[in-house]
Protein backbone atom coordinates (compact mmCIF):
# COMPACT_ATOMS: atom_id res chain seq x y z
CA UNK A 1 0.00 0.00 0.00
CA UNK A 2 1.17 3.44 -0.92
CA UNK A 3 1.34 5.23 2.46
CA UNK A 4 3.73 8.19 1.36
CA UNK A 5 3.78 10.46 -2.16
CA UNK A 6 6.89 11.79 -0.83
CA UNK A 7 10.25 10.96 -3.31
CA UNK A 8 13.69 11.88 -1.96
CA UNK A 9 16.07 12.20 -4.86
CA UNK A 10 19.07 10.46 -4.96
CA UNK A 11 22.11 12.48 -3.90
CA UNK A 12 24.12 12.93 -6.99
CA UNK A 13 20.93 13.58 -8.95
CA UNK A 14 19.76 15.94 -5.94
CA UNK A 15 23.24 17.76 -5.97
CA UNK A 16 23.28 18.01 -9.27
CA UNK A 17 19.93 20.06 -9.13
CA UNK A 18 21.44 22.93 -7.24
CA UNK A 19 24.58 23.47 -9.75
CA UNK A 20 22.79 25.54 -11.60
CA UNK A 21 21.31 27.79 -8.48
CA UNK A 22 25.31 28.12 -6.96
CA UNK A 23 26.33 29.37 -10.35
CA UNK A 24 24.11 32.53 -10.54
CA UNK A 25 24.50 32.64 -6.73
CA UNK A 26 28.29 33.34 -7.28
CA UNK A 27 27.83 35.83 -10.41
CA UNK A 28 25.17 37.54 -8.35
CA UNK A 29 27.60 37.77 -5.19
CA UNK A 30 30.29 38.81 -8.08
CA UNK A 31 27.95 42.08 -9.06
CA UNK A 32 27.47 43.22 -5.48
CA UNK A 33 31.20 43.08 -4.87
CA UNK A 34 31.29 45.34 -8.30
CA UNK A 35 29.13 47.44 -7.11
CA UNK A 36 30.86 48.49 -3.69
CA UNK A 37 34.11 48.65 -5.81
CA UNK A 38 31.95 50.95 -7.48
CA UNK A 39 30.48 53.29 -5.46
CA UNK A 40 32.25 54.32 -2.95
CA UNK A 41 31.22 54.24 0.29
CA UNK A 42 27.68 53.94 0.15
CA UNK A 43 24.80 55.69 -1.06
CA UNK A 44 23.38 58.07 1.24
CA UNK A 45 19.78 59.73 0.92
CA UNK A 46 18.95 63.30 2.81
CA UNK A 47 16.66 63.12 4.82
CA UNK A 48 16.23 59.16 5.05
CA UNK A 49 19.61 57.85 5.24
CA UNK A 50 20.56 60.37 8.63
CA UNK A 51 17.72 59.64 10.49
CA UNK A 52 18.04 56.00 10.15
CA UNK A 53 21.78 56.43 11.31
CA UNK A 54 20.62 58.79 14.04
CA UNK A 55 17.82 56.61 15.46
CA UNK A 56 20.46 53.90 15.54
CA UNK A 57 22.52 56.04 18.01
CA UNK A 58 19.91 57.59 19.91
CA UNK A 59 17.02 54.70 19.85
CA UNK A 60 13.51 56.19 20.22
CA UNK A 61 10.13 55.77 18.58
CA UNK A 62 9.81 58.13 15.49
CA UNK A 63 7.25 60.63 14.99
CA UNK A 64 7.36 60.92 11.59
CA UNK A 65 7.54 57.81 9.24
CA UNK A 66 10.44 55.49 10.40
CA UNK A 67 9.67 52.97 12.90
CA UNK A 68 12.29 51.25 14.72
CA UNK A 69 12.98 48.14 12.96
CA UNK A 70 15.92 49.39 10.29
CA UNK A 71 17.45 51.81 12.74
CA UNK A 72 17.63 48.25 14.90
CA UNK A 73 20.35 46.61 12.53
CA UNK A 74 22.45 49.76 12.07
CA UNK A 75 22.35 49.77 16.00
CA UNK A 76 24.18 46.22 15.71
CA UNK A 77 26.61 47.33 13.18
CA UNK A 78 27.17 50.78 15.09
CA UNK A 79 30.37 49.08 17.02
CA UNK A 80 32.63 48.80 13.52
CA UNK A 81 31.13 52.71 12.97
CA UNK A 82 31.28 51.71 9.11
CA UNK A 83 28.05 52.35 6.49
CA UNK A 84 29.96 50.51 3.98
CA UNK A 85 29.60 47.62 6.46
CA UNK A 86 26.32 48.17 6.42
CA UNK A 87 26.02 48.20 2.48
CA UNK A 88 28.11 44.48 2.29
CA UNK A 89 25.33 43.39 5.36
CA UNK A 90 22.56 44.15 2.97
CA UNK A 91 23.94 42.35 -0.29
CA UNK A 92 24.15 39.75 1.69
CA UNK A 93 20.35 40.39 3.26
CA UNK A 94 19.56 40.64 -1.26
CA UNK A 95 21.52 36.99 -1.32
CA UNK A 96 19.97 35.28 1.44
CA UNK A 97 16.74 36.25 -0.10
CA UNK A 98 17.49 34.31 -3.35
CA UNK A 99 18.64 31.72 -1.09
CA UNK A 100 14.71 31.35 0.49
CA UNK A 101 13.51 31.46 -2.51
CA UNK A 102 15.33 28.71 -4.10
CA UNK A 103 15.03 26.77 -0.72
CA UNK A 104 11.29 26.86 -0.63
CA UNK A 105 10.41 26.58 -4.06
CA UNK A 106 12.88 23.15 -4.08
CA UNK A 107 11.03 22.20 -0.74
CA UNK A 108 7.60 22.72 -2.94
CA UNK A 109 9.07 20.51 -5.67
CA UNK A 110 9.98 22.85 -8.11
CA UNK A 111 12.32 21.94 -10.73
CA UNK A 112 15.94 22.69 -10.27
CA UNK A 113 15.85 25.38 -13.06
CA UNK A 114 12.39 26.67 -12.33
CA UNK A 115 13.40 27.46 -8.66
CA UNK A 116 16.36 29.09 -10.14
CA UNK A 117 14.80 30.98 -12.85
CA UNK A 118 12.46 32.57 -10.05
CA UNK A 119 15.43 34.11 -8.27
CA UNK A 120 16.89 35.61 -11.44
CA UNK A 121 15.65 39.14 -10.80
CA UNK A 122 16.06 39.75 -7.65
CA UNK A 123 19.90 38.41 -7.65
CA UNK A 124 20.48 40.35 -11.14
CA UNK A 125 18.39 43.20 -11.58
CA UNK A 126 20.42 46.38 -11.06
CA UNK A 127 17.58 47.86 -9.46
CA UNK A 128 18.28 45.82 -6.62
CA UNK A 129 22.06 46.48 -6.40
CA UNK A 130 21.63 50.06 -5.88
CA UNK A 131 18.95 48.92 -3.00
CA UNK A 132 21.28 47.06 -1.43
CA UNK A 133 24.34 49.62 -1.81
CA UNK A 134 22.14 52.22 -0.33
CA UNK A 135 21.44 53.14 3.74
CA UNK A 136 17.72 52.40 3.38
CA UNK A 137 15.05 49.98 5.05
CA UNK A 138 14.03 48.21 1.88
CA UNK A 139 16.31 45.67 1.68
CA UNK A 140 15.70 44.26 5.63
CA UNK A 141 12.20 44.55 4.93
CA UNK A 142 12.19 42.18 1.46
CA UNK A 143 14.08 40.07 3.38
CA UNK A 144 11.96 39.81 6.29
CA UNK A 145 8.91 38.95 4.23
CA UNK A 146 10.03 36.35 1.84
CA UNK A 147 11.07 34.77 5.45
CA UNK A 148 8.07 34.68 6.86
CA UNK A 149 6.55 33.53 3.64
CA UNK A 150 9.09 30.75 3.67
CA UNK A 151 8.57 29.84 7.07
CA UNK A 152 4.31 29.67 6.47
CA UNK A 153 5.41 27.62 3.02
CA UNK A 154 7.95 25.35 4.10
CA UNK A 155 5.47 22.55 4.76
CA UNK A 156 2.27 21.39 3.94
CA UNK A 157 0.56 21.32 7.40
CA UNK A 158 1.53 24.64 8.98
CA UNK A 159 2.62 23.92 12.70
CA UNK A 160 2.22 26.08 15.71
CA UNK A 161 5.62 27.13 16.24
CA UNK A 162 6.10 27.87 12.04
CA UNK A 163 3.02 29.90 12.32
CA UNK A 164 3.97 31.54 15.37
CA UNK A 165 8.14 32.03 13.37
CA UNK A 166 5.90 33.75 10.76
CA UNK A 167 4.16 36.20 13.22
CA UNK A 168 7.56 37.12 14.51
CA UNK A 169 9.04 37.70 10.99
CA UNK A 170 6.50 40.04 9.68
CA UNK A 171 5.75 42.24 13.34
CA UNK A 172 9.41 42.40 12.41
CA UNK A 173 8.52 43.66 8.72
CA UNK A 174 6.02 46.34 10.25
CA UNK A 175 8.72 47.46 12.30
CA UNK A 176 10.45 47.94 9.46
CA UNK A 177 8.17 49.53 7.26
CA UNK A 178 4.35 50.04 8.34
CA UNK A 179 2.86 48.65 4.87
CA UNK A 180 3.32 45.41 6.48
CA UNK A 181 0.50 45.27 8.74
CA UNK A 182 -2.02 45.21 6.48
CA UNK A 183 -0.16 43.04 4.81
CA UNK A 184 -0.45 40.90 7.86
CA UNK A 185 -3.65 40.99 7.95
CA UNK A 186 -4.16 39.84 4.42
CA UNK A 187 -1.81 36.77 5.53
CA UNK A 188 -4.27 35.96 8.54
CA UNK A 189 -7.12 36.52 5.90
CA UNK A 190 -6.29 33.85 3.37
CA UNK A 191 -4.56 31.40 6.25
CA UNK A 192 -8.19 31.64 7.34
CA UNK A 193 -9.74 30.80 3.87
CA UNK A 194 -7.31 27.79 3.72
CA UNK A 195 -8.52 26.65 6.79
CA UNK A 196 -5.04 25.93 8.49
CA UNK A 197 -7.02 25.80 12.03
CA UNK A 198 -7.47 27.98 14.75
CA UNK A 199 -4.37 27.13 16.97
CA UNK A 200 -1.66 28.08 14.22
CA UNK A 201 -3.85 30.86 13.13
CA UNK A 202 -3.90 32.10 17.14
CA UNK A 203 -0.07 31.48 17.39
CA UNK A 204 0.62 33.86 14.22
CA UNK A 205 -1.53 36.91 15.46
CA UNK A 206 -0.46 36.65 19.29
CA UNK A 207 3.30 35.87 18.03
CA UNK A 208 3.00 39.42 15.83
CA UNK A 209 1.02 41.29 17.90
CA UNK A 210 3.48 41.23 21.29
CA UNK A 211 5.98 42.98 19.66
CA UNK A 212 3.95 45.26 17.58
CA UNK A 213 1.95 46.04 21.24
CA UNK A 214 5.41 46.43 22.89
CA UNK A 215 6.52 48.73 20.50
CA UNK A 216 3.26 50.73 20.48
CA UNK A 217 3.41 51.44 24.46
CA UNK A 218 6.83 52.51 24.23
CA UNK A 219 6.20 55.09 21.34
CA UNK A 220 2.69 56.03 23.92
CA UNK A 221 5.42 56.65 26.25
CA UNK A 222 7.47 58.84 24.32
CA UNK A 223 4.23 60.68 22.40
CA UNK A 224 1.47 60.15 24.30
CA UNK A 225 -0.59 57.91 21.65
CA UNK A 226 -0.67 54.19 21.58
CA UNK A 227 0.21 53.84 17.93
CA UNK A 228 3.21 52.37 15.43
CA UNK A 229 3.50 55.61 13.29
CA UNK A 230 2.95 59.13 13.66
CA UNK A 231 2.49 59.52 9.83
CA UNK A 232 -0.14 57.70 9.01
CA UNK A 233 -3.34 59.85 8.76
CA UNK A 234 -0.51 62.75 6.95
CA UNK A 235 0.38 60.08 4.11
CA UNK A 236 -3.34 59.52 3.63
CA UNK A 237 -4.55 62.81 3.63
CA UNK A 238 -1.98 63.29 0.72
CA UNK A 239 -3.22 60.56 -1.38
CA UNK A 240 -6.67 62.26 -1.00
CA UNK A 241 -5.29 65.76 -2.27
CA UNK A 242 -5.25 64.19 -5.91
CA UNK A 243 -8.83 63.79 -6.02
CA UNK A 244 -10.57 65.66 -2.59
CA UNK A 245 -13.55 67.80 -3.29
CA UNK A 246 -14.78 69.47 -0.48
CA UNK A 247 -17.85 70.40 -1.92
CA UNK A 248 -18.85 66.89 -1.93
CA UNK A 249 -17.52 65.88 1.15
CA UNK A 250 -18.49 68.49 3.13
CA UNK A 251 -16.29 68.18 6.05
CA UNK A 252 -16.52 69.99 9.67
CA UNK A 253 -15.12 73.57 10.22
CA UNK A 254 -11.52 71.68 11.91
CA UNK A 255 -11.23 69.07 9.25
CA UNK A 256 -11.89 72.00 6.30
CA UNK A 257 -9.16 73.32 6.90
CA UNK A 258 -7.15 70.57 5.03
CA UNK A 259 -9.01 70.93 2.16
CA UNK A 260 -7.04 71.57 -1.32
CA UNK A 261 -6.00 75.10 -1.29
CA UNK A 262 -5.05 75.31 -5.09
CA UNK A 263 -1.40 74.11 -4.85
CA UNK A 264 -0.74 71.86 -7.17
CA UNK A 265 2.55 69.18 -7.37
CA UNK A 266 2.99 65.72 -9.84
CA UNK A 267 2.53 63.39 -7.15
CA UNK A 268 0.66 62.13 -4.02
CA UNK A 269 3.59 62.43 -1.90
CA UNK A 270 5.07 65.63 -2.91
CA UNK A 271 1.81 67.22 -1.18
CA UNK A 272 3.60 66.05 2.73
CA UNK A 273 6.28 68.44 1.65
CA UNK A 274 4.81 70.88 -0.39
CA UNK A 275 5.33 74.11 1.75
CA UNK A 276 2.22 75.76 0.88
CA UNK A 277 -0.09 72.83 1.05
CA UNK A 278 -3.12 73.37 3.51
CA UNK A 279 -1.92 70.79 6.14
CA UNK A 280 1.82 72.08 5.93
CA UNK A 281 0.18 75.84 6.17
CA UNK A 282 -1.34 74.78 10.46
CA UNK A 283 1.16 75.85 13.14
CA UNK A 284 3.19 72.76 14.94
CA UNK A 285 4.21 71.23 11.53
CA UNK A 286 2.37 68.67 9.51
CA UNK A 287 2.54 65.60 11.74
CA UNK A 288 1.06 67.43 15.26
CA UNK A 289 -2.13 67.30 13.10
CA UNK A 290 -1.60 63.57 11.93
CA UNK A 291 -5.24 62.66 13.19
CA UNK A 292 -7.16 65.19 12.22
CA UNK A 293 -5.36 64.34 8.53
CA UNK A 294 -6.38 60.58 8.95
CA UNK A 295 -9.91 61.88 9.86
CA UNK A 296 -10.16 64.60 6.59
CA UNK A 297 -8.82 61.41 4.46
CA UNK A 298 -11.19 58.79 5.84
CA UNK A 299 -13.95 61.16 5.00
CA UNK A 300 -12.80 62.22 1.49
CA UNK A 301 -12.29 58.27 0.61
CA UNK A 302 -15.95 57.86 2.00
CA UNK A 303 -17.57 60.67 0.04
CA UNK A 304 -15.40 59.89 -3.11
CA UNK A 305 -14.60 56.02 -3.12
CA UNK A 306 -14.98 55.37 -7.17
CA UNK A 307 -12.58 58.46 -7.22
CA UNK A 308 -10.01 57.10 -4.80
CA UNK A 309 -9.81 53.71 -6.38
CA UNK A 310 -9.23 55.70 -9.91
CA UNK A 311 -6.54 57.24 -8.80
CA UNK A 312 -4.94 54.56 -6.96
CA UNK A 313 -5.28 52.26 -9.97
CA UNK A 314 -4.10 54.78 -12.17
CA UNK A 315 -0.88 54.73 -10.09
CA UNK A 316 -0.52 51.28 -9.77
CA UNK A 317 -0.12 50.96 -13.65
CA UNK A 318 2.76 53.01 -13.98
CA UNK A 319 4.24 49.76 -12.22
CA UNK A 320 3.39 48.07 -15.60
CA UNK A 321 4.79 50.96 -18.22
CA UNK A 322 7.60 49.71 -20.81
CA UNK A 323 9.66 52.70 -20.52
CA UNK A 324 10.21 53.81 -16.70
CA UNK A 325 7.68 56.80 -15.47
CA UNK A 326 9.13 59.06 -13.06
CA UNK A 327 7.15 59.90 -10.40
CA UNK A 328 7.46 62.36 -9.01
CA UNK A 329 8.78 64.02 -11.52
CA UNK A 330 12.45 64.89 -9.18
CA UNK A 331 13.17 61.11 -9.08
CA UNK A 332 15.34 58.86 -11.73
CA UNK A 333 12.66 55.32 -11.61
CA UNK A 334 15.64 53.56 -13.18
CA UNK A 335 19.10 53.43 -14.61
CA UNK A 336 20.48 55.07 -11.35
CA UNK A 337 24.28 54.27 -11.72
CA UNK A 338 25.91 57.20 -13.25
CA UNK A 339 29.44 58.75 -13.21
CA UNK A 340 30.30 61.32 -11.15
CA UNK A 341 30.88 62.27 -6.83
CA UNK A 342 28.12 64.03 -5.00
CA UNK A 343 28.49 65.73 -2.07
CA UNK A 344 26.33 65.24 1.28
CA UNK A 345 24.29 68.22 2.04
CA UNK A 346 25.01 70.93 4.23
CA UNK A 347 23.35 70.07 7.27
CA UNK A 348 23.81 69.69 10.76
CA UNK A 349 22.50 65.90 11.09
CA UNK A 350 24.65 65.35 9.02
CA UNK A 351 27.47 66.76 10.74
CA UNK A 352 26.30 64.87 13.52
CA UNK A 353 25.92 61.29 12.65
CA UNK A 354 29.30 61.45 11.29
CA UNK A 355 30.65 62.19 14.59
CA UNK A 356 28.41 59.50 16.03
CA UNK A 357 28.08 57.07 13.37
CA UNK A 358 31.18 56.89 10.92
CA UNK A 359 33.20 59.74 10.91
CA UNK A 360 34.31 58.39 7.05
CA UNK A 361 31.18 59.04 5.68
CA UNK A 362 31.38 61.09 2.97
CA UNK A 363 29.94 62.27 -0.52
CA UNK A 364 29.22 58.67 -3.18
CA UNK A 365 31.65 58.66 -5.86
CA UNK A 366 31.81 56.33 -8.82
CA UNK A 367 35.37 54.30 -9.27
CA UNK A 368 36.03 53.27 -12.72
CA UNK A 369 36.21 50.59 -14.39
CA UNK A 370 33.89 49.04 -11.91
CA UNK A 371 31.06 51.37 -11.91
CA UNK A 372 31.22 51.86 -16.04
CA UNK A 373 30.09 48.09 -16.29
CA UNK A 374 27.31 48.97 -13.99
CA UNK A 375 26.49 51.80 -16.11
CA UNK A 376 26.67 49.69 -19.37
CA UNK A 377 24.89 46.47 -17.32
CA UNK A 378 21.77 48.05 -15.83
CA UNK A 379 20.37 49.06 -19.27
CA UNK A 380 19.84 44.99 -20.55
CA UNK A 381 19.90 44.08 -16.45
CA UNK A 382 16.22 45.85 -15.94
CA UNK A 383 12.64 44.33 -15.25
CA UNK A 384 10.43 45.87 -17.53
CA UNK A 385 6.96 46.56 -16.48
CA UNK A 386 4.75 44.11 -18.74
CA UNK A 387 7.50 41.26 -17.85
CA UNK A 388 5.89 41.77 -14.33
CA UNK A 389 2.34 41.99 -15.31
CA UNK A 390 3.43 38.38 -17.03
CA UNK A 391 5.03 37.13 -13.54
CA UNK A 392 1.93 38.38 -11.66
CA UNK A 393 -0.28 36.69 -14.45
CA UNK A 394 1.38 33.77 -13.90
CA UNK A 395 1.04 33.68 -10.15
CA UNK A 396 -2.23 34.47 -10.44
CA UNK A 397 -2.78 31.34 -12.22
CA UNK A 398 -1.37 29.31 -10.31
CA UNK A 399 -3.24 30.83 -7.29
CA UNK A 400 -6.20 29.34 -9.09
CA UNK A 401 -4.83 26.27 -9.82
CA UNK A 402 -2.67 25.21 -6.63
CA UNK A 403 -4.74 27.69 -3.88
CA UNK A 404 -3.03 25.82 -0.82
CA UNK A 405 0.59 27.07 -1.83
CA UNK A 406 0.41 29.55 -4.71
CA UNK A 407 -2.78 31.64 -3.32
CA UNK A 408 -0.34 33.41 -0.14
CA UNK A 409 2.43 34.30 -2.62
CA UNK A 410 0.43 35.94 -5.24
CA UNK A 411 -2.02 37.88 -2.41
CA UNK A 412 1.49 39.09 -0.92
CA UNK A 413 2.71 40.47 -4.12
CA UNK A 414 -0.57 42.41 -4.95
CA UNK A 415 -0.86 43.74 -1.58
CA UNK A 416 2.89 44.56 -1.81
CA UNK A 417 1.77 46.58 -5.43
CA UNK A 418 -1.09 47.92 -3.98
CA UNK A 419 -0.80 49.04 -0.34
CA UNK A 420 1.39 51.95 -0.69
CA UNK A 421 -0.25 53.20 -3.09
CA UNK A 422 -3.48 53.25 -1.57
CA UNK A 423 -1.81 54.59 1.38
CA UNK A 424 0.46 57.85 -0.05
CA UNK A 425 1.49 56.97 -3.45
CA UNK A 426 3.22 55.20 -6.40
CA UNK A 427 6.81 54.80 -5.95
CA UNK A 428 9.27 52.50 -7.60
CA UNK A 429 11.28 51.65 -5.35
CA UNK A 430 8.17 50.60 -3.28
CA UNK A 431 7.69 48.04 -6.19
CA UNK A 432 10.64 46.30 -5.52
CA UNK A 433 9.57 44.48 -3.05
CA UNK A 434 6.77 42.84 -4.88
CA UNK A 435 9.26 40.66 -7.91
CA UNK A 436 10.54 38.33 -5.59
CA UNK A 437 7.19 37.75 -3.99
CA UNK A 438 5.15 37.51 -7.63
CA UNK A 439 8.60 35.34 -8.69
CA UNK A 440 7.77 33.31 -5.94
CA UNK A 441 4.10 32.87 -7.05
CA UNK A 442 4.69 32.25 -10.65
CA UNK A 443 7.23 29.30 -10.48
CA UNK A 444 4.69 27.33 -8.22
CA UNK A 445 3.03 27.48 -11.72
CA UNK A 446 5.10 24.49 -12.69
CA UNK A 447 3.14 20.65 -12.32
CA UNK A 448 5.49 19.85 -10.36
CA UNK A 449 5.55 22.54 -7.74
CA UNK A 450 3.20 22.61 -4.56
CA UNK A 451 3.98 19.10 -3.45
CA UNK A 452 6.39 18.88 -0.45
CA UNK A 453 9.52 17.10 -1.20
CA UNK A 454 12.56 16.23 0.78
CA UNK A 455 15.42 18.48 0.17
């Protein structure tokens, strides 16, 4: 009697498999040591970059938009006072990544070059090389969700103490960056339509919501509001300036006044910063009125929902454009590496978290020959937008056809597409994120992928 469907391969034919994986592996690791031969020391971005190294001296809540998770690891790495230590941390953060991928997909049967194949653009696509090379969150946060997806993947019965690994990983993720509680929600959501059970289900939310409660009391302490962010209800109220009309939503005297004045900017975003836009116009600076924003933006979304999902759809597709969109108009969306030095800005953070951080940071400057292959590579080395419409096509199918493994991956990557967008706006770095996810997805396309084999 068959009692098991379960095939180990043998080990020179299982070995074999994973030739093909350790080969881009080592060209992958190859281009990240290019690139911090490259660019030299790291890329640093005013006003992001400082604050993260600031937090990471002086640990507190934020007020504004960076939670605590990011300034976390530069905390660890503070003791070697080094941001290019940083930048090698995070390649390797962009190659463990492709190593979960590989890992799980293998675990879910997936061919040897299918499971390969799906890490392709994450470990290639220049895009992600200047992620890496650059003092942001993004990196720890992709990293942190593909683990928690690997974790809730890894087998076909999801145990306790996986689910309750998963809950950890992504309170970790909204630490990290906020879009990731909804997005833990979603997870909860279709874990509940797959009917996993309640005890796994209980062990993810409680495991997630300690530290996210923790973390909440201790920013109540410091601001006097149980909360993870003190930028939410701003970033809405921006992604409501594109389409607000007052007229029709006919708010109260306190909330009018963050109706659109008249100024107009190219983006969502640009209306947090915009000096002369009505919520930057109130005394105490745009995030002492963060609740009153969330309440003008609930409102407007309430008065003028077909609006707001036209305009967050609208954004969305730029995701999907042949030709990279910038938007805002100030950013480059692609082809980033470019000759030259550029000097830090004069300002006093700046000043200061060299003092307390690394006292060699300094302005980026490119180092030939290395960074004029980078230059020459990122133009063929570039996901174009309908290649991920395809990838999220494909995971969408298999969603429909395997549900039990492929449905998590492909929700993931759409709420990873949507979310901040529906929150503040269309960005493209913000889209990164979402390719190893839909990758993910798509290869479990494959007959052979969704059963569990031994690895």
């Amino acid at each position: 009697m068959l009692t098991d469907t379960r095939v180990a391969l043998p080990p020179q034919r299982h070995l074999a498999g994973h030739r093909l994986f350790t080969a881009l592996l080592a060209l992958a690791a190859a281009l990240r040591v290019v690139t911090m031969l490259g660019y030299r020391p790291v890329t640093l971005y005013w006003y992001d970059s400082f604050t993260y190294l600031d937090t990471a001296v002086h640990p507190a809540p934020s007020a504004t938009f960076h939670p605590i998770g990011y300034p976390l690891l530069l905390r660890a790495l503070l003791p070697f006072h080094s941001v290019e230590l940083v930048a090698a941390v995070q390649h390797g953060l962009g190659l463990g990544t492709g190593v979960l991928l590989y890992a799980v997909l293998r675990r879910r049967s997936a061919p040897g070059w299918v499971a390969a194949l799906a890490t392709v653009p994450l470990l290639f696509d220049a895009s992600f090389l200047r992620l890496e090379h650059g003092v942001l969150s993004d990196t720890q946060f992709i990293f942190l969700v593909v683990a928690g997806l690997a974790v809730l993947m890894w087998s076909r019965k999801l145990s306790v103490r996986a689910a309750a690994a998963a809950g950890l990983l992504f309170a970790a993720a909204t630490l990290t960056r906020t879009i990731a509680l909804p997005l833990l929600l979603l997870v909860v959501l279709v874990l509940g339509v797959r009917r996993v059970g309640w005890r796994p289900l209980a062990a993810l939310v409680l495991a997630a919501a300690l530290p996210l409660a923790g973390y909440a009391s201790w920013y109540a302490a410091h601001h006097g509001r149980f909360a993870l962010s003190g930028a939410d209800g701003v970033a809405l109220w921006a992604r409501t300036m594109t389409f607000a009309d007052c007229a029709r939503i006919q708010p109260p005297p306190e909330q009018a006044r963050l109706c659109p004045n008249g100024t107009k900017v190219d983006a969502a975003s640009e209306y947090v910063w915009a000096p002369q836009a009505s919520l930057n116009l109130l005394p105490g600076g745009r995030f002492a009125h963060n609740d009153l924003a969330r309440s003008f933006a609930i409102d407007a979304i309430l008065a003028q929902p077909l609006d707001y999902l036209g305009h967050v759809v609208r954004d969305t597709a730029i995701a999907f454009s042949w030709t990279p969109i910038p938007h805002p108009d100030r950013t480059t969306p692609a082809f980033g590496f470019r000759s030259g030095h550029w000097e830090l800005p004069d300002q006093p953070l700046v000043d200061q978290v060299k003092r307390e951080y690394d006292p060699d940071i300094r302005g980026l400057s490119s180092v030939s020959p290395y960074a004029d292959f980078l230059i020459a590579y990122q133009y063929a080395a570039y996901l174009r937008g309908p290649f991920l419409g395809v990838i999220l096509l494909a995971g969408a199918v298999a969603a429909v056809r395997r549900p039990r493994v492929a449905l998590l991956p492909w929700a993931v990557a759409m709420g990873l597409l949507a979310g901040p967008v529906a929150v503040l706006d269309f960005d493209h770095r913000y889209v990164l994120p979402v390719i190893p996810v839909a990758c993910l997805a798509a290869a479990l396309m494959h007959p052979r992928s969704g059963i569990e084999s031994q690895m």
